[in-house]
Each structure stands twice: as structure tokens, then as C-alpha cells.
Protein backbone atom coordinates (compact mmCIF):
# COMPACT_ATOMS: atom_id res chain seq x y z
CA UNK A 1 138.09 116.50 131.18
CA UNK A 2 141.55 116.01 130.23
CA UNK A 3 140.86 112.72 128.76
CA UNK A 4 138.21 112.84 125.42
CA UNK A 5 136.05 109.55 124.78
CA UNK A 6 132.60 109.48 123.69
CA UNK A 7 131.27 108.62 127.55
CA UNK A 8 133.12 111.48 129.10
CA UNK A 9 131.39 113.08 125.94
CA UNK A 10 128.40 112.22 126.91
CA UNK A 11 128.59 112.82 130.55
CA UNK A 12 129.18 116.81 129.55
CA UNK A 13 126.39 116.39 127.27
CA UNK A 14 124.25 115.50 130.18
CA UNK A 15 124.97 118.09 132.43
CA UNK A 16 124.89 120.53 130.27
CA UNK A 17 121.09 119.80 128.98
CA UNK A 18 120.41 119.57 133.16
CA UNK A 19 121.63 123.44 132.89
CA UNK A 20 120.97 125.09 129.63
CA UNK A 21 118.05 124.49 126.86
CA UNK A 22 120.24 123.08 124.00
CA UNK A 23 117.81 121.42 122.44
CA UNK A 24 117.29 123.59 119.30
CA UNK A 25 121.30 124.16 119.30
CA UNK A 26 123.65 124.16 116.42
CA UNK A 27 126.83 122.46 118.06
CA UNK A 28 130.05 123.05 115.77
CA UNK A 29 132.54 119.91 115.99
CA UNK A 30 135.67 119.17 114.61
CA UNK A 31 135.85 115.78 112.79
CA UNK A 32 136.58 114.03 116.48
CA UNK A 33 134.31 110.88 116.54
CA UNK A 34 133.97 111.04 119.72
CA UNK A 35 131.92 114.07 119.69
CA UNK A 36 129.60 113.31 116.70
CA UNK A 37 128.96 110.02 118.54
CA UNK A 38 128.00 111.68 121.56
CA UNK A 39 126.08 113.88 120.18
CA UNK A 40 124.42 111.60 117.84
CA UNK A 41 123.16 109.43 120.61
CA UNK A 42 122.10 112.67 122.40
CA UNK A 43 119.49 113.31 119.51
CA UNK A 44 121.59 116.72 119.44
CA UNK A 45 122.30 118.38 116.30
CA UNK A 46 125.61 118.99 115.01
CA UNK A 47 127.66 120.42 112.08
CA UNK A 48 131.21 119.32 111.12
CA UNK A 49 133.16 122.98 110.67
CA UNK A 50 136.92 122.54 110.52
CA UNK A 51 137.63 126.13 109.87
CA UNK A 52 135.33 129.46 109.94
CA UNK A 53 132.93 129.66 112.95
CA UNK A 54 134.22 126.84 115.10
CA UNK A 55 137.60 128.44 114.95
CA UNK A 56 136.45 132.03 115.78
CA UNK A 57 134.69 130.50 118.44
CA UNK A 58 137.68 128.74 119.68
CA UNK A 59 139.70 131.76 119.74
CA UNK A 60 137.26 133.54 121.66
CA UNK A 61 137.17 130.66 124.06
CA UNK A 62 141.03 130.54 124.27
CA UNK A 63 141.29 134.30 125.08
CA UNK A 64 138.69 134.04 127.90
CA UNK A 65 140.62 130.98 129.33
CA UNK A 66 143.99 132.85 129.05
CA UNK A 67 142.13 136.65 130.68
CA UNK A 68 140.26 134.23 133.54
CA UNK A 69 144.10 132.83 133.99
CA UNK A 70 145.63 136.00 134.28
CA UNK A 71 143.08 137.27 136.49
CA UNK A 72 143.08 134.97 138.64
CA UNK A 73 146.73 135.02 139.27
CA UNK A 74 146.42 138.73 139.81
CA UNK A 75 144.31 137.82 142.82
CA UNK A 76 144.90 134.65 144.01
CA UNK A 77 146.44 135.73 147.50
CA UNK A 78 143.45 138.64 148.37
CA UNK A 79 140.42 137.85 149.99
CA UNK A 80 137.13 136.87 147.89
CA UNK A 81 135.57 140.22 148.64
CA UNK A 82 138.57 141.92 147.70
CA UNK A 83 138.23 140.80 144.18
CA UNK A 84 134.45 140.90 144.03
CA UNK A 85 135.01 144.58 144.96
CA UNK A 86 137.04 145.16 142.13
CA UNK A 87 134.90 142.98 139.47
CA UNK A 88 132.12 145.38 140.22
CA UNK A 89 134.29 148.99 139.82
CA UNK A 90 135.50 147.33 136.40
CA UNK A 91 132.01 146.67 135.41
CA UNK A 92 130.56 149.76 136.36
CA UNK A 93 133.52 151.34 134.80
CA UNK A 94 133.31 149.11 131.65
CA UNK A 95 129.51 149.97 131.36
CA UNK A 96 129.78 153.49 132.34
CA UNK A 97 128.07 155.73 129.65
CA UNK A 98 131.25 157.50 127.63
């Protein structure tokens, strides 16, 4: 969303639990209140981090976003099975004993 309250919060939260078991997870916030509230009322469990984990795990996220970006300019005018072709030579390349 490009908005953050706690019922946008909460409407992630939802969807999320309708698609992956996160009931035993660990999430790492920021000090937003909107996200401790959200989770709170979720029963969720959370840990305030402001530096160390969360923010490796935010650069990981950020590089993903950037490489999915970049990708997806790279093949924005080809057909779909053009770059589904391609996905799968990179990851049999990628995985490709060396």
C-alpha cells in the first residue's frame, strides 16, 4: 500500500496468514505504531529491531525490488514466453554444477 495505517496493516496481515503459516513467526518492526498495533491485535509476535536484522533484511528486500525492476524493464516489450524462456536458461545456468 502506499498509504501505512494500522487497518491497511491489518488487511496485509490477513492475507498473508490466508497464504503462509506465520503463526510461530518472529516479525521484525521498526518503532511504527501502526505495525505493533496490527500485529498486536493479530495475536502475532513481534520484536522492535531498529538496526541489525531488520535492516539486513531490508537491504535484501530493496535489492530484490531494484533486480525485479531492472528485469522487468529488460523485458517489458517481449512476449511472456520469451522471458519465461530465458528465466529457465538462467536457472539452469545459475544451478548448473561448476
Amino acid at each position: 500500500f502506499s498509504t501505512t495505517t494500522t487497518a491497511l496493516t491489518e488487511i496485509f496481515l490477513r492475507e498473508l496468514r490466508e497464504k503462509h503459516d506465520v503463526e510461530s513467526a518472529v516479525f521484525l518492526v521498526d518503532g511504527a505504531q501502526h505495525l505493533q498495533t496490527a500485529l498486536a491485535r493479530a495475536s502475532l509476535r513481534f520484536q522492535t529491531e531498529r538496526n541489525g536484522n531488520r535492516n539486513a533484511i531490508e537491504r535484501i528486500f530493496r535489492e530484490l525490488k531494484r533486480r525485479t525492476s531492472s528485469f522487468s524493464n529488460c523485458f517489458s516489450h517481449v512476449e511472456p514466453q520469451t522471458a519465461e524462456n530465458w528465466l529457465q536458461a538462467f536457472a539452469a545456468w545459475l544451478n548448473a554444477p561448476n
